[in-house]
PDB file of N, CA and C in Angstrom:
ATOM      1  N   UNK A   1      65.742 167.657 -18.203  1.00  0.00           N
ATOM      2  CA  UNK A   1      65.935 166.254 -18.437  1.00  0.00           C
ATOM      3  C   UNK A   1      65.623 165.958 -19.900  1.00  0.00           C
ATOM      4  N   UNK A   2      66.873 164.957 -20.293  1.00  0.00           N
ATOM      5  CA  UNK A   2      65.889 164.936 -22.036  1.00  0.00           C
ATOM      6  C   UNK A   2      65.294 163.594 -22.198  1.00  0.00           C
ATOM      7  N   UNK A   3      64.671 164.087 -22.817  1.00  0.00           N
ATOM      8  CA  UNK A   3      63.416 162.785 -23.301  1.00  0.00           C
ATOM      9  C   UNK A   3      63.918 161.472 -24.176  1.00  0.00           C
ATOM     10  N   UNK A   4      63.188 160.515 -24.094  1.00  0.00           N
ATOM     11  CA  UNK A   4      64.420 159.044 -24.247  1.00  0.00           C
ATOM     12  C   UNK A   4      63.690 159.224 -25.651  1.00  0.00           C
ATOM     13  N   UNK A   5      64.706 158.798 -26.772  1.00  0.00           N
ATOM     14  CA  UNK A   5      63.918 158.060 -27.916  1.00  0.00           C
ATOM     15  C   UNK A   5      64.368 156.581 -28.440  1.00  0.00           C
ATOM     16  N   UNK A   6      63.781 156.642 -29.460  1.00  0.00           N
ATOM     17  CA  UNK A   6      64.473 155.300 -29.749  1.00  0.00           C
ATOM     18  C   UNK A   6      65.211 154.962 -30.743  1.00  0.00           C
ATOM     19  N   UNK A   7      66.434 156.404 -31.129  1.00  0.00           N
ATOM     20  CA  UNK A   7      66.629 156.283 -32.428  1.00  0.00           C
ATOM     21  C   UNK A   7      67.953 155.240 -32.007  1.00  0.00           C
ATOM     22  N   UNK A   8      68.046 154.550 -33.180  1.00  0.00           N
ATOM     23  CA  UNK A   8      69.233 153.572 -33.259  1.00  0.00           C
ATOM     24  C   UNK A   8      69.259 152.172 -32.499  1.00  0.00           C
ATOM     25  N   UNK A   9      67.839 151.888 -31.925  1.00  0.00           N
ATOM     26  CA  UNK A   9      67.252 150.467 -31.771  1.00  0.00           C
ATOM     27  C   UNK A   9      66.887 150.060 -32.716  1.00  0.00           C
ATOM     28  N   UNK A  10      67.003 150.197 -34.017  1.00  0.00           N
ATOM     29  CA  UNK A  10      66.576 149.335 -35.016  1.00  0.00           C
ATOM     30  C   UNK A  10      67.933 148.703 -35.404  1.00  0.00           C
ATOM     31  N   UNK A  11      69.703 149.382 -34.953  1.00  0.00           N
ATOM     32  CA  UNK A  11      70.619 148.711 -35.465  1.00  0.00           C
ATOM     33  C   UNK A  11      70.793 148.413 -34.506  1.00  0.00           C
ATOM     34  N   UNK A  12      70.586 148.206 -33.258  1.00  0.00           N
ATOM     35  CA  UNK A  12      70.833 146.851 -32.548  1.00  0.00           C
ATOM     36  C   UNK A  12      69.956 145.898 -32.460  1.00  0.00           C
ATOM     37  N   UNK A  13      68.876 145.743 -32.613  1.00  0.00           N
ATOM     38  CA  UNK A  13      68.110 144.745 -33.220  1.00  0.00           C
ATOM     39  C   UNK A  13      68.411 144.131 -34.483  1.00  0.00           C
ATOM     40  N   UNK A  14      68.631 144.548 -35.385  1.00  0.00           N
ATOM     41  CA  UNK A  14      69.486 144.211 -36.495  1.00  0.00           C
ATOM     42  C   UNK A  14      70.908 143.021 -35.906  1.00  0.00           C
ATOM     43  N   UNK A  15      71.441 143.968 -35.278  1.00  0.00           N
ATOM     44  CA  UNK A  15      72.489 143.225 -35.283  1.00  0.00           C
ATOM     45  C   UNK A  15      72.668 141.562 -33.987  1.00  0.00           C
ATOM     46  N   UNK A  16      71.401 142.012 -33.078  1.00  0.00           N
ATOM     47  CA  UNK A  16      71.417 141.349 -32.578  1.00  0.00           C
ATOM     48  C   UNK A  16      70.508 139.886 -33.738  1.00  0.00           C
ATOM     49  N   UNK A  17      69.756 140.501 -34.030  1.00  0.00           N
ATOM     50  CA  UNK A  17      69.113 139.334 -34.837  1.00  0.00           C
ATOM     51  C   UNK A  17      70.083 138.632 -35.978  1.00  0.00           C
ATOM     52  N   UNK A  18      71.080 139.147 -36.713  1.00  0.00           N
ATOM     53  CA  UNK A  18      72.151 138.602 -37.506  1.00  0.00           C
ATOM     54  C   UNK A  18      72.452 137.770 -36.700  1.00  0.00           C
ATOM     55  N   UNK A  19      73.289 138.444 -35.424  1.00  0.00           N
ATOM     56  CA  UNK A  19      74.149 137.797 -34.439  1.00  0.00           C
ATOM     57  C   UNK A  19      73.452 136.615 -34.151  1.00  0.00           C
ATOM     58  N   UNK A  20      72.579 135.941 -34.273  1.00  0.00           N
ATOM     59  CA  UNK A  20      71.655 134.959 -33.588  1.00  0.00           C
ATOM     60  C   UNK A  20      71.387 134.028 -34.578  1.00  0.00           C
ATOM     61  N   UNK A  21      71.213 134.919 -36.385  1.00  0.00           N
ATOM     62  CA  UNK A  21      71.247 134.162 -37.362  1.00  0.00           C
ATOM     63  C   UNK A  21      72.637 132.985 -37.615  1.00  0.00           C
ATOM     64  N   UNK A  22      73.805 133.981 -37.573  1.00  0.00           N
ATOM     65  CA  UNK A  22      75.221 133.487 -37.633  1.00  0.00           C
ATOM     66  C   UNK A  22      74.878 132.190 -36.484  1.00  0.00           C
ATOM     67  N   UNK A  23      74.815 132.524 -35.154  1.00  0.00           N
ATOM     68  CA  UNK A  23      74.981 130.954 -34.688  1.00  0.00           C
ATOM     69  C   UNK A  23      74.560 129.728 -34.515  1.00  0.00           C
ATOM     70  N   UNK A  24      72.445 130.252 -35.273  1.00  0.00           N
ATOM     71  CA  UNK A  24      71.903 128.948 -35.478  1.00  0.00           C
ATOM     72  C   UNK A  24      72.513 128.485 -36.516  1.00  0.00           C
ATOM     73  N   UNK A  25      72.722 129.145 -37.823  1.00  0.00           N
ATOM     74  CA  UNK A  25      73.360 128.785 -39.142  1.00  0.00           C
ATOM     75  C   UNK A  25      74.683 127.761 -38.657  1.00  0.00           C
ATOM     76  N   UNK A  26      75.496 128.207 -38.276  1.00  0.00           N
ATOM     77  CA  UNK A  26      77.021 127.449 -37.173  1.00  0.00           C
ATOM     78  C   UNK A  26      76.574 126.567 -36.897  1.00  0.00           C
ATOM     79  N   UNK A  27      75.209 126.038 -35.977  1.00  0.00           N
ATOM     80  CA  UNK A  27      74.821 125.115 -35.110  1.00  0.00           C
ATOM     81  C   UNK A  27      74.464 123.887 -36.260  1.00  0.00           C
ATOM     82  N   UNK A  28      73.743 124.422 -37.530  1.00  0.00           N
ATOM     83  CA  UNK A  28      73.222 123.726 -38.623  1.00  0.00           C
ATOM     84  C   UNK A  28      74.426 123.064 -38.941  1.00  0.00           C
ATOM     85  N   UNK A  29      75.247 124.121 -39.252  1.00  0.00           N
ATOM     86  CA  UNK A  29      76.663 123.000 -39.991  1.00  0.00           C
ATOM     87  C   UNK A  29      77.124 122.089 -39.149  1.00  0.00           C
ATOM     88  N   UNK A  30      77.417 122.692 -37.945  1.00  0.00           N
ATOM     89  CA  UNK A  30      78.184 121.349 -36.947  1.00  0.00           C
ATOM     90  C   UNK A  30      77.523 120.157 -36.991  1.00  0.00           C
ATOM     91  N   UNK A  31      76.289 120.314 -36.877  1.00  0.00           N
ATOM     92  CA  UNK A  31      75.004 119.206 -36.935  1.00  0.00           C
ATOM     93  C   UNK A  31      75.371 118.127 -38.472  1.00  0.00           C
ATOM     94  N   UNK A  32      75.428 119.212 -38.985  1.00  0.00           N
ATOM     95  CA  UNK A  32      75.473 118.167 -40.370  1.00  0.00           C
ATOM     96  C   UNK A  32      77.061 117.690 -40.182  1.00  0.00           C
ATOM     97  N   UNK A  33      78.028 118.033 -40.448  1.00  0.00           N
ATOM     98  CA  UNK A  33      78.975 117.705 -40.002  1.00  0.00           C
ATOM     99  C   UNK A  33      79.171 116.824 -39.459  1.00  0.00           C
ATOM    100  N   UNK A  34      78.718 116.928 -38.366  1.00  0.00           N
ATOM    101  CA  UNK A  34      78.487 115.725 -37.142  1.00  0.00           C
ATOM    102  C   UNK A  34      77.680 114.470 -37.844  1.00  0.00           C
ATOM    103  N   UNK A  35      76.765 114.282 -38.366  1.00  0.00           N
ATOM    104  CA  UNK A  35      75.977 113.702 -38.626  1.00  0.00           C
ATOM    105  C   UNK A  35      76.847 112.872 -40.186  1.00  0.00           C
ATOM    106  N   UNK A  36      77.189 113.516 -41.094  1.00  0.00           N
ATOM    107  CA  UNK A  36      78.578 112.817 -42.205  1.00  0.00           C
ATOM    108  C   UNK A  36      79.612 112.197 -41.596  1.00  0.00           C
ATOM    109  N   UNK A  37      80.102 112.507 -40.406  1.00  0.00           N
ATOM    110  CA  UNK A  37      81.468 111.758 -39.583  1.00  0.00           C
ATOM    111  C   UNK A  37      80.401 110.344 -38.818  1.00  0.00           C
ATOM    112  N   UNK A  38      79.281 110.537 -38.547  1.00  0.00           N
ATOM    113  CA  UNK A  38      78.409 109.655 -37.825  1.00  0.00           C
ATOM    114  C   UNK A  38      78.651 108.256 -39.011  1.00  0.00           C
ATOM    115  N   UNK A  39      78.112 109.085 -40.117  1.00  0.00           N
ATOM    116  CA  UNK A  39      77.898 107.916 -41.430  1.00  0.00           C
ATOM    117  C   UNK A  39      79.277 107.854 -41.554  1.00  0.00           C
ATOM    118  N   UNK A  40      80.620 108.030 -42.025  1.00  0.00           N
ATOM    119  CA  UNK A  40      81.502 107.420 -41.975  1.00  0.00           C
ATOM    120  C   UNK A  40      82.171 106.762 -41.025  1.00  0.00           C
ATOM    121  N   UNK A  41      82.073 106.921 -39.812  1.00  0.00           N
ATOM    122  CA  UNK A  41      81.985 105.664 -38.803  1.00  0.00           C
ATOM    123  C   UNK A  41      81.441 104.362 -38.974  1.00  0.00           C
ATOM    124  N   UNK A  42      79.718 104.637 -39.046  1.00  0.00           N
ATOM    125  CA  UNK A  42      79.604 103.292 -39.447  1.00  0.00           C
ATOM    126  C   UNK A  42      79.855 102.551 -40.964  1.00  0.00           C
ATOM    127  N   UNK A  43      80.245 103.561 -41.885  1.00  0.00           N
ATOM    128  CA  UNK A  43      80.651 102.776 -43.135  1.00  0.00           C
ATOM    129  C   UNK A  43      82.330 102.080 -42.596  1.00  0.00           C
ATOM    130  N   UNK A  44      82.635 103.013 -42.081  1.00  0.00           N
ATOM    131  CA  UNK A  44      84.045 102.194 -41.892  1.00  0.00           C
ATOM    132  C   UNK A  44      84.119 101.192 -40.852  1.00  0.00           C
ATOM    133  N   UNK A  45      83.242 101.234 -39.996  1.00  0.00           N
ATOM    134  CA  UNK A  45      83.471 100.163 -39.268  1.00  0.00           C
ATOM    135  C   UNK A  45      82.945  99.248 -39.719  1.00  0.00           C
ATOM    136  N   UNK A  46      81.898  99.041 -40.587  1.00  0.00           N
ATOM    137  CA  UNK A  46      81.327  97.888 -41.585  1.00  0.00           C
ATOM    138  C   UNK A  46      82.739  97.322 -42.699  1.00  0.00           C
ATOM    139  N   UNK A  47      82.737  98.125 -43.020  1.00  0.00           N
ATOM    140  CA  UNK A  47      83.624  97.852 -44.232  1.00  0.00           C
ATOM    141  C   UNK A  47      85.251  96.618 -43.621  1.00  0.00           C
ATOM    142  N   UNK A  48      85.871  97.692 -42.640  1.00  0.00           N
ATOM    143  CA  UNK A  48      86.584  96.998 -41.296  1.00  0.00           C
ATOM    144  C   UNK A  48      85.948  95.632 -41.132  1.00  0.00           C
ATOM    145  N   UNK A  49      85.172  95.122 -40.510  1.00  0.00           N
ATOM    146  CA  UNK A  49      84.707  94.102 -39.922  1.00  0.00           C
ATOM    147  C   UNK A  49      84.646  93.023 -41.463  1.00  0.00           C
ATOM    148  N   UNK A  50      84.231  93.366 -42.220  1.00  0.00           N
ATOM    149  CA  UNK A  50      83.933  92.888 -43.504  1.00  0.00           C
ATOM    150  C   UNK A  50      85.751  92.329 -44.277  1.00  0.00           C
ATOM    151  N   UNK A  51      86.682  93.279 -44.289  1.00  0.00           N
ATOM    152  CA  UNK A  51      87.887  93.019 -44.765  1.00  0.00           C
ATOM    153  C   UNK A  51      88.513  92.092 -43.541  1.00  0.00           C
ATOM    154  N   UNK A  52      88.115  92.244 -42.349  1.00  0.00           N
ATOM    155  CA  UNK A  52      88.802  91.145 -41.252  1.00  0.00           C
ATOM    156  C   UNK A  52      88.393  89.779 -41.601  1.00  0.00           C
ATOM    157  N   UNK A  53      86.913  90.029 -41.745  1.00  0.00           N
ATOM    158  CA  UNK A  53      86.598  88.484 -42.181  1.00  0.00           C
ATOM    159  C   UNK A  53      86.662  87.820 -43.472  1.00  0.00           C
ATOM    160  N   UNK A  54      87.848  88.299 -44.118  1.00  0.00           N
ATOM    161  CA  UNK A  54      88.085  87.729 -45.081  1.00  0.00           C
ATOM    162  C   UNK A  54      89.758  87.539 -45.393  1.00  0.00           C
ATOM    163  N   UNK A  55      89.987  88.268 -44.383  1.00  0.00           N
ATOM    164  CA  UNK A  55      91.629  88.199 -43.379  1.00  0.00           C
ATOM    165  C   UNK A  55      92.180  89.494 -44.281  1.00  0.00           C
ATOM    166  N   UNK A  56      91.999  90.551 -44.940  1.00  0.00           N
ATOM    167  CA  UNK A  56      92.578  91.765 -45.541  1.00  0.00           C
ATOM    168  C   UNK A  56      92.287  92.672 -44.738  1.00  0.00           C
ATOM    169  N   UNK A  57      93.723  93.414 -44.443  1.00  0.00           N
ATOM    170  CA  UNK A  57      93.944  94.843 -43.396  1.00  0.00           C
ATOM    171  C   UNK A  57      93.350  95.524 -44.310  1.00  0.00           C
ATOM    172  N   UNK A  58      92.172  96.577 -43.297  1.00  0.00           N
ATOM    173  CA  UNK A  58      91.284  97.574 -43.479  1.00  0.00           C
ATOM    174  C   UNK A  58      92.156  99.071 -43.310  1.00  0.00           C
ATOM    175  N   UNK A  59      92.351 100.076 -44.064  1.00  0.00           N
ATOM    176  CA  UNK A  59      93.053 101.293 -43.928  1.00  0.00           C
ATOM    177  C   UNK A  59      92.475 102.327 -44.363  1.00  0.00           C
ATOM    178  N   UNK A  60      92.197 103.470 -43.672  1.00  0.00           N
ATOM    179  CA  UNK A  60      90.983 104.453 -44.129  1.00  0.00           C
ATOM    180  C   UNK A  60      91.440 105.812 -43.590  1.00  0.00           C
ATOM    181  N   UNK A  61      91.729 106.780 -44.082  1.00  0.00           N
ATOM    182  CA  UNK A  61      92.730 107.685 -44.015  1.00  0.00           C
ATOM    183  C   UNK A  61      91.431 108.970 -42.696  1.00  0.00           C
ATOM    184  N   UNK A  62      91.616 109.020 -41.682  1.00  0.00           N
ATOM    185  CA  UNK A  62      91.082 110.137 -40.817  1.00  0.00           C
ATOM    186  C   UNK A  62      90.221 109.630 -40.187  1.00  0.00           C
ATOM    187  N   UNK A  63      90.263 107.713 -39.750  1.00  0.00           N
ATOM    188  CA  UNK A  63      89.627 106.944 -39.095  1.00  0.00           C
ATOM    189  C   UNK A  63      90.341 105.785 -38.186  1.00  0.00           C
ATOM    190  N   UNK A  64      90.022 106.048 -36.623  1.00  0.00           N
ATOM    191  CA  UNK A  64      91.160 104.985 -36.274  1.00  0.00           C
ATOM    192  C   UNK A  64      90.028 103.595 -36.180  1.00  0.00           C
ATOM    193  N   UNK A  65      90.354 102.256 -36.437  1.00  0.00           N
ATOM    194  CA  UNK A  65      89.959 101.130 -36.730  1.00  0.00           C
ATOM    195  C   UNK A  65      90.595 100.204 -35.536  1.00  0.00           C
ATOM    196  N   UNK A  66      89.906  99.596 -34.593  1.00  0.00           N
ATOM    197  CA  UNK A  66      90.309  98.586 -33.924  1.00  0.00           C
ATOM    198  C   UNK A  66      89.747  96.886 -34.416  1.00  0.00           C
ATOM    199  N   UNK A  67      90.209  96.300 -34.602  1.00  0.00           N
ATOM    200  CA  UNK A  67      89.284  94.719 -34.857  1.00  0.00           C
ATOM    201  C   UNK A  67      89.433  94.174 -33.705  1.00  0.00           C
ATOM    202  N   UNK A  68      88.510  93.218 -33.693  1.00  0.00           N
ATOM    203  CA  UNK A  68      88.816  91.776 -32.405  1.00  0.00           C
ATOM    204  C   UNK A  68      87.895  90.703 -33.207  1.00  0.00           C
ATOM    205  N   UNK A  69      88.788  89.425 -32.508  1.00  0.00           N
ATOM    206  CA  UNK A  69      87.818  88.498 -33.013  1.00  0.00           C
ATOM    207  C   UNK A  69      87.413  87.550 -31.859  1.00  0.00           C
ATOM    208  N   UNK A  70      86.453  87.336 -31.821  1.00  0.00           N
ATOM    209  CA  UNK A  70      85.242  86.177 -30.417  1.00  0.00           C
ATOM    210  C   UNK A  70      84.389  85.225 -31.516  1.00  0.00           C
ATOM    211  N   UNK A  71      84.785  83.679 -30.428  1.00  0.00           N
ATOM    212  CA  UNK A  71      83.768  82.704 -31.402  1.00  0.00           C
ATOM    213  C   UNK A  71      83.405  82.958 -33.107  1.00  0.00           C
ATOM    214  N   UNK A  72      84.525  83.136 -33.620  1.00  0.00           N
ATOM    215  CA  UNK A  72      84.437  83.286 -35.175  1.00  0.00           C
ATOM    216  C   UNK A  72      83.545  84.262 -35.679  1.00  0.00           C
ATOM    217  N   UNK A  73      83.123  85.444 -35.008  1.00  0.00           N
ATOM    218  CA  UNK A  73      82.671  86.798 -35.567  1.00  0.00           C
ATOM    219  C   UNK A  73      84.071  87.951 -35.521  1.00  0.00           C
ATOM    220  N   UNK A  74      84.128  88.500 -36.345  1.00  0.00           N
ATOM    221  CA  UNK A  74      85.358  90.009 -36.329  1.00  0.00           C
ATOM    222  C   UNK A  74      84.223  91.196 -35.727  1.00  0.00           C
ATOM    223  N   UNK A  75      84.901  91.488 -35.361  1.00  0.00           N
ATOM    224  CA  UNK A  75      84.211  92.962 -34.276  1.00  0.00           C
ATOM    225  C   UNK A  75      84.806  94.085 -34.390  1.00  0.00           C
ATOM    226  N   UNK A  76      84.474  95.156 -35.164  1.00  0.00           N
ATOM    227  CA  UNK A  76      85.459  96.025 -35.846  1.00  0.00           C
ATOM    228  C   UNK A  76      84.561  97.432 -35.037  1.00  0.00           C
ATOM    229  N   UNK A  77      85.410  98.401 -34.241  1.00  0.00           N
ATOM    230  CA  UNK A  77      84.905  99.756 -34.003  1.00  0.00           C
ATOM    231  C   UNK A  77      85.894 100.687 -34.404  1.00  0.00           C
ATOM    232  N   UNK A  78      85.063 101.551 -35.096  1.00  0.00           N
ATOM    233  CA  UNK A  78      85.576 102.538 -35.498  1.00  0.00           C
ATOM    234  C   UNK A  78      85.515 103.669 -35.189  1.00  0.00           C
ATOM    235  N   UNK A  79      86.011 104.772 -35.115  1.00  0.00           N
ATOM    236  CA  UNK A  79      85.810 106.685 -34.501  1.00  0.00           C
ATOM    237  C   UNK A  79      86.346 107.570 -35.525  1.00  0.00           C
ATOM    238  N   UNK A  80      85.932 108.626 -35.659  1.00  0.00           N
ATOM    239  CA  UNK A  80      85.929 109.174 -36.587  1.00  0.00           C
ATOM    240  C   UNK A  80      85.940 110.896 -35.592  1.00  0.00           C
ATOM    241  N   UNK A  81      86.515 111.800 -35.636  1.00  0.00           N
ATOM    242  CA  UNK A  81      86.473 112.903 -35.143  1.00  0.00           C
ATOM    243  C   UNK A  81      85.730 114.141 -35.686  1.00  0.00           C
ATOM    244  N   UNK A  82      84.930 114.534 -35.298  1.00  0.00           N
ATOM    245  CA  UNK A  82      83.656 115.149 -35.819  1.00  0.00           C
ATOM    246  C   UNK A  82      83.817 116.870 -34.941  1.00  0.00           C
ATOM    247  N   UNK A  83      82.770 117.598 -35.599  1.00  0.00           N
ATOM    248  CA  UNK A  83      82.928 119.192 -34.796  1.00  0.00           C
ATOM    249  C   UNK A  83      82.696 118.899 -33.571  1.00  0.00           C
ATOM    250  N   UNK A  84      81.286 118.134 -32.849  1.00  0.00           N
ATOM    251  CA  UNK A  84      81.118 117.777 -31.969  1.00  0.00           C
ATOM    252  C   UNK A  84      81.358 116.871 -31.088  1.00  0.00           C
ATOM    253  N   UNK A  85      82.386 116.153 -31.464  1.00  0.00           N
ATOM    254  CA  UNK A  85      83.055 115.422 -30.232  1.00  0.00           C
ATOM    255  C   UNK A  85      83.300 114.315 -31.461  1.00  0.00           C
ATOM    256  N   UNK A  86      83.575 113.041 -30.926  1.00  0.00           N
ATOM    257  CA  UNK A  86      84.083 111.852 -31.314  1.00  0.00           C
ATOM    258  C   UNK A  86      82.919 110.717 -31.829  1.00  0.00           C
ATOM    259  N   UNK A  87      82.852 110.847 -33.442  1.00  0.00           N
ATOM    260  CA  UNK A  87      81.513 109.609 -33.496  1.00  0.00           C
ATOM    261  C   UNK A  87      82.260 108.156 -33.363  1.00  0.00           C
ATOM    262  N   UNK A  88      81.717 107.371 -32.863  1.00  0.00           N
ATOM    263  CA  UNK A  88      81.897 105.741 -32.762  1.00  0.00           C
ATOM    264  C   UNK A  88      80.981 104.618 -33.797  1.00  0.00           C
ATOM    265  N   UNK A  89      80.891 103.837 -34.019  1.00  0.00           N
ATOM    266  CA  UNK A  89      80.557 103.263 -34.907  1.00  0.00           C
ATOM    267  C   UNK A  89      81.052 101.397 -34.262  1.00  0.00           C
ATOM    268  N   UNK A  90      80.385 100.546 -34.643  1.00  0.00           N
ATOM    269  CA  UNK A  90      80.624  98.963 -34.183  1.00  0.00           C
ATOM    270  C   UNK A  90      79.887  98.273 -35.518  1.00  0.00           C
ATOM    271  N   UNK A  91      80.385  97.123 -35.568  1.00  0.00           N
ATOM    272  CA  UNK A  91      80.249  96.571 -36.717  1.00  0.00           C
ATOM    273  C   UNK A  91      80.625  95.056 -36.420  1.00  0.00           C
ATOM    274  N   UNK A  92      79.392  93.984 -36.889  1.00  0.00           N
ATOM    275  CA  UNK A  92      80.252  92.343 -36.616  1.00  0.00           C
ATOM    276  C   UNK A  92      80.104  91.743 -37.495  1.00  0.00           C
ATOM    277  N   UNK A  93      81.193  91.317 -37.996  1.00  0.00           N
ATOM    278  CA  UNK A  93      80.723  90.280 -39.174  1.00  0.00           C
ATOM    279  C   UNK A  93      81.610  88.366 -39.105  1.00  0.00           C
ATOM    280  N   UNK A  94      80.552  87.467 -39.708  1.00  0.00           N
ATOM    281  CA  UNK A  94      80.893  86.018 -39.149  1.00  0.00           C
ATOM    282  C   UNK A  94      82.592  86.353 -39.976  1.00  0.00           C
ATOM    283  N   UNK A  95      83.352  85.465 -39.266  1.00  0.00           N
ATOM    284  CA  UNK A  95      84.971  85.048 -40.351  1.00  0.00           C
ATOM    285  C   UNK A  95      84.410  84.148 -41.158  1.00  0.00           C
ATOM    286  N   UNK A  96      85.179  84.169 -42.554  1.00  0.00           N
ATOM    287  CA  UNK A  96      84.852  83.160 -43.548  1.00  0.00           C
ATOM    288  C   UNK A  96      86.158  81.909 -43.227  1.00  0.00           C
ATOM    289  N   UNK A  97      85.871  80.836 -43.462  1.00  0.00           N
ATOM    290  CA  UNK A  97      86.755  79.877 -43.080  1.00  0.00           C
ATOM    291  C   UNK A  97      87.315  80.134 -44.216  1.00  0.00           C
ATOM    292  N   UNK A  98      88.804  79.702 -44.570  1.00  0.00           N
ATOM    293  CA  UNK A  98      89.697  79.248 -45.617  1.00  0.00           C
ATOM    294  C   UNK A  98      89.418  77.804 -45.748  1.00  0.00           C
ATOM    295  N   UNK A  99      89.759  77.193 -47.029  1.00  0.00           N
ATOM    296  CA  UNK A  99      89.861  75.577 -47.005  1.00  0.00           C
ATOM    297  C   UNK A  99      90.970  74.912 -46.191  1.00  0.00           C
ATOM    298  N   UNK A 100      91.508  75.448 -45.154  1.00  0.00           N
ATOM    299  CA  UNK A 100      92.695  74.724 -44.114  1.00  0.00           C
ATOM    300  C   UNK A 100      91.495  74.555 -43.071  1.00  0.00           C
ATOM    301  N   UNK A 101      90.358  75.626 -42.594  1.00  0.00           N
ATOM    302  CA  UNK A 101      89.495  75.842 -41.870  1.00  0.00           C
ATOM    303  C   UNK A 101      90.561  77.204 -40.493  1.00  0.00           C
ATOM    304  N   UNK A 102      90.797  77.801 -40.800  1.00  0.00           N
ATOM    305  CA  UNK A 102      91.136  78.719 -40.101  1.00  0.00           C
ATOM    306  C   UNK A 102      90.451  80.307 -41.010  1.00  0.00           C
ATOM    307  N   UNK A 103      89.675  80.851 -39.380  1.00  0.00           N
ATOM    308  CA  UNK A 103      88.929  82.040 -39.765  1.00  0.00           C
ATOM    309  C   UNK A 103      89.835  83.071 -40.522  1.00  0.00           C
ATOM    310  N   UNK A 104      89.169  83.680 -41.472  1.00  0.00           N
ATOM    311  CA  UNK A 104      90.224  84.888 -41.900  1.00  0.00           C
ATOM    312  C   UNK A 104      91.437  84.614 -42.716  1.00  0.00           C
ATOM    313  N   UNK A 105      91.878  83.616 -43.070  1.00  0.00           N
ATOM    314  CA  UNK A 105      92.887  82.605 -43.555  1.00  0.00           C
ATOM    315  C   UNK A 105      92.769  83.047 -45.547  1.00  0.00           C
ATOM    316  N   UNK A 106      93.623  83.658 -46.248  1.00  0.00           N
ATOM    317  CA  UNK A 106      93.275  83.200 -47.371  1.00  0.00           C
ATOM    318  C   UNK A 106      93.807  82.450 -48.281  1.00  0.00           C
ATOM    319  N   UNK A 107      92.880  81.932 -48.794  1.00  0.00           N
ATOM    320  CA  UNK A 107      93.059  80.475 -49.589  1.00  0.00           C
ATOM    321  C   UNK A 107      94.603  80.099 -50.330  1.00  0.00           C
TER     322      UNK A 107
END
Protein backbone atom coordinates (compact mmCIF):
# COMPACT_ATOMS: atom_id res chain seq x y z
CA UNK A 1 0.00 0.00 0.00
CA UNK A 2 1.58 3.44 -0.59
CA UNK A 3 1.72 5.97 1.84
CA UNK A 4 -0.44 9.28 1.30
CA UNK A 5 1.55 12.55 1.07
CA UNK A 6 0.79 15.78 0.58
CA UNK A 7 2.65 16.83 -2.29
CA UNK A 8 0.64 19.25 -4.52
CA UNK A 9 -1.88 20.55 -1.73
CA UNK A 10 -0.23 23.64 -1.67
CA UNK A 11 -1.52 24.22 -5.53
CA UNK A 12 -4.82 23.54 -4.72
CA UNK A 13 -4.98 25.64 -1.92
CA UNK A 14 -3.51 28.23 -3.93
CA UNK A 15 -5.87 27.97 -6.34
CA UNK A 16 -8.66 27.50 -4.35
CA UNK A 17 -7.80 30.62 -2.34
CA UNK A 18 -7.35 32.86 -5.75
CA UNK A 19 -10.57 31.23 -6.79
CA UNK A 20 -12.33 32.80 -3.72
CA UNK A 21 -10.17 36.00 -4.10
CA UNK A 22 -11.59 36.50 -7.84
CA UNK A 23 -15.23 36.31 -6.48
CA UNK A 24 -15.14 38.43 -3.38
CA UNK A 25 -13.18 41.02 -5.62
CA UNK A 26 -16.48 40.46 -8.42
CA UNK A 27 -18.81 40.82 -5.43
CA UNK A 28 -16.89 44.32 -4.50
CA UNK A 29 -17.44 45.64 -7.99
CA UNK A 30 -21.06 44.66 -8.43
CA UNK A 31 -21.59 46.33 -5.02
CA UNK A 32 -20.08 49.44 -6.11
CA UNK A 33 -21.66 49.36 -9.29
CA UNK A 34 -24.79 48.84 -7.81
CA UNK A 35 -24.41 51.43 -5.41
CA UNK A 36 -23.32 54.43 -8.60
CA UNK A 37 -26.66 53.26 -10.56
CA UNK A 38 -28.38 53.69 -6.86
CA UNK A 39 -26.94 57.46 -6.93
CA UNK A 40 -27.95 58.04 -10.42
CA UNK A 41 -31.43 57.09 -9.82
CA UNK A 42 -31.89 59.35 -7.30
CA UNK A 43 -30.02 62.23 -9.09
CA UNK A 44 -32.25 61.64 -11.94
CA UNK A 45 -35.23 61.32 -10.41
CA UNK A 46 -34.56 64.65 -8.53
CA UNK A 47 -33.44 66.41 -11.35
CA UNK A 48 -36.88 64.87 -13.33
CA UNK A 49 -39.21 66.09 -10.71
CA UNK A 50 -37.36 69.47 -10.62
CA UNK A 51 -37.56 70.08 -14.72
CA UNK A 52 -41.48 68.96 -14.44
CA UNK A 53 -41.99 71.62 -12.10
CA UNK A 54 -40.95 74.10 -14.08
CA UNK A 55 -42.83 72.43 -17.14
CA UNK A 56 -39.23 71.32 -19.18
CA UNK A 57 -39.03 67.55 -20.50
CA UNK A 58 -36.37 65.76 -18.44
CA UNK A 59 -34.08 63.31 -20.88
CA UNK A 60 -31.22 61.26 -19.49
CA UNK A 61 -29.64 58.77 -21.68
CA UNK A 62 -29.69 54.86 -19.77
CA UNK A 63 -32.59 56.04 -17.42
CA UNK A 64 -36.27 55.44 -17.88
CA UNK A 65 -38.20 58.58 -16.18
CA UNK A 66 -41.92 58.46 -15.41
CA UNK A 67 -43.58 61.94 -13.99
CA UNK A 68 -47.10 62.39 -12.45
CA UNK A 69 -48.59 65.22 -11.08
CA UNK A 70 -51.17 65.21 -7.60
CA UNK A 71 -52.40 68.46 -5.83
CA UNK A 72 -49.63 70.62 -7.47
CA UNK A 73 -46.50 68.43 -6.48
CA UNK A 74 -44.60 66.53 -9.78
CA UNK A 75 -43.69 63.03 -8.70
CA UNK A 76 -40.92 61.85 -10.79
CA UNK A 77 -39.51 57.91 -10.46
CA UNK A 78 -36.82 56.91 -11.93
CA UNK A 79 -34.79 53.21 -12.63
CA UNK A 80 -31.73 52.86 -13.67
CA UNK A 81 -30.37 49.14 -14.48
CA UNK A 82 -27.58 48.11 -12.33
CA UNK A 83 -25.36 44.52 -12.09
CA UNK A 84 -27.71 43.67 -9.44
CA UNK A 85 -31.04 44.08 -10.47
CA UNK A 86 -32.99 47.36 -11.10
CA UNK A 87 -32.26 50.60 -8.78
CA UNK A 88 -35.47 52.86 -8.31
CA UNK A 89 -35.28 56.19 -7.12
CA UNK A 90 -38.68 58.79 -6.27
CA UNK A 91 -38.45 62.28 -6.11
CA UNK A 92 -41.36 65.26 -5.37
CA UNK A 93 -41.13 68.50 -6.07
CA UNK A 94 -44.06 71.55 -5.50
CA UNK A 95 -45.07 72.90 -9.52
CA UNK A 96 -44.13 76.48 -9.84
CA UNK A 97 -47.20 78.44 -10.99
CA UNK A 98 -46.75 80.52 -14.30
CA UNK A 99 -48.31 84.12 -14.16
CA UNK A 100 -51.68 82.62 -16.03
CA UNK A 101 -51.53 80.40 -12.63
CA UNK A 102 -51.28 77.03 -14.27
CA UNK A 103 -48.64 74.50 -12.65
CA UNK A 104 -45.65 73.86 -14.88
CA UNK A 105 -46.83 76.54 -17.43
CA UNK A 106 -43.94 78.73 -18.81
CA UNK A 107 -44.19 82.24 -18.67
Amino acid sequence: MRALDDAGSVTIEAALSLSALVIVAAGIVGGIATLSAHLAAVDAAGAAARSAAIGVDFQREGVTVTVSESSGLMTAQAAVPAPLGTMRAQAVFPAEMAAGGAAGAQP
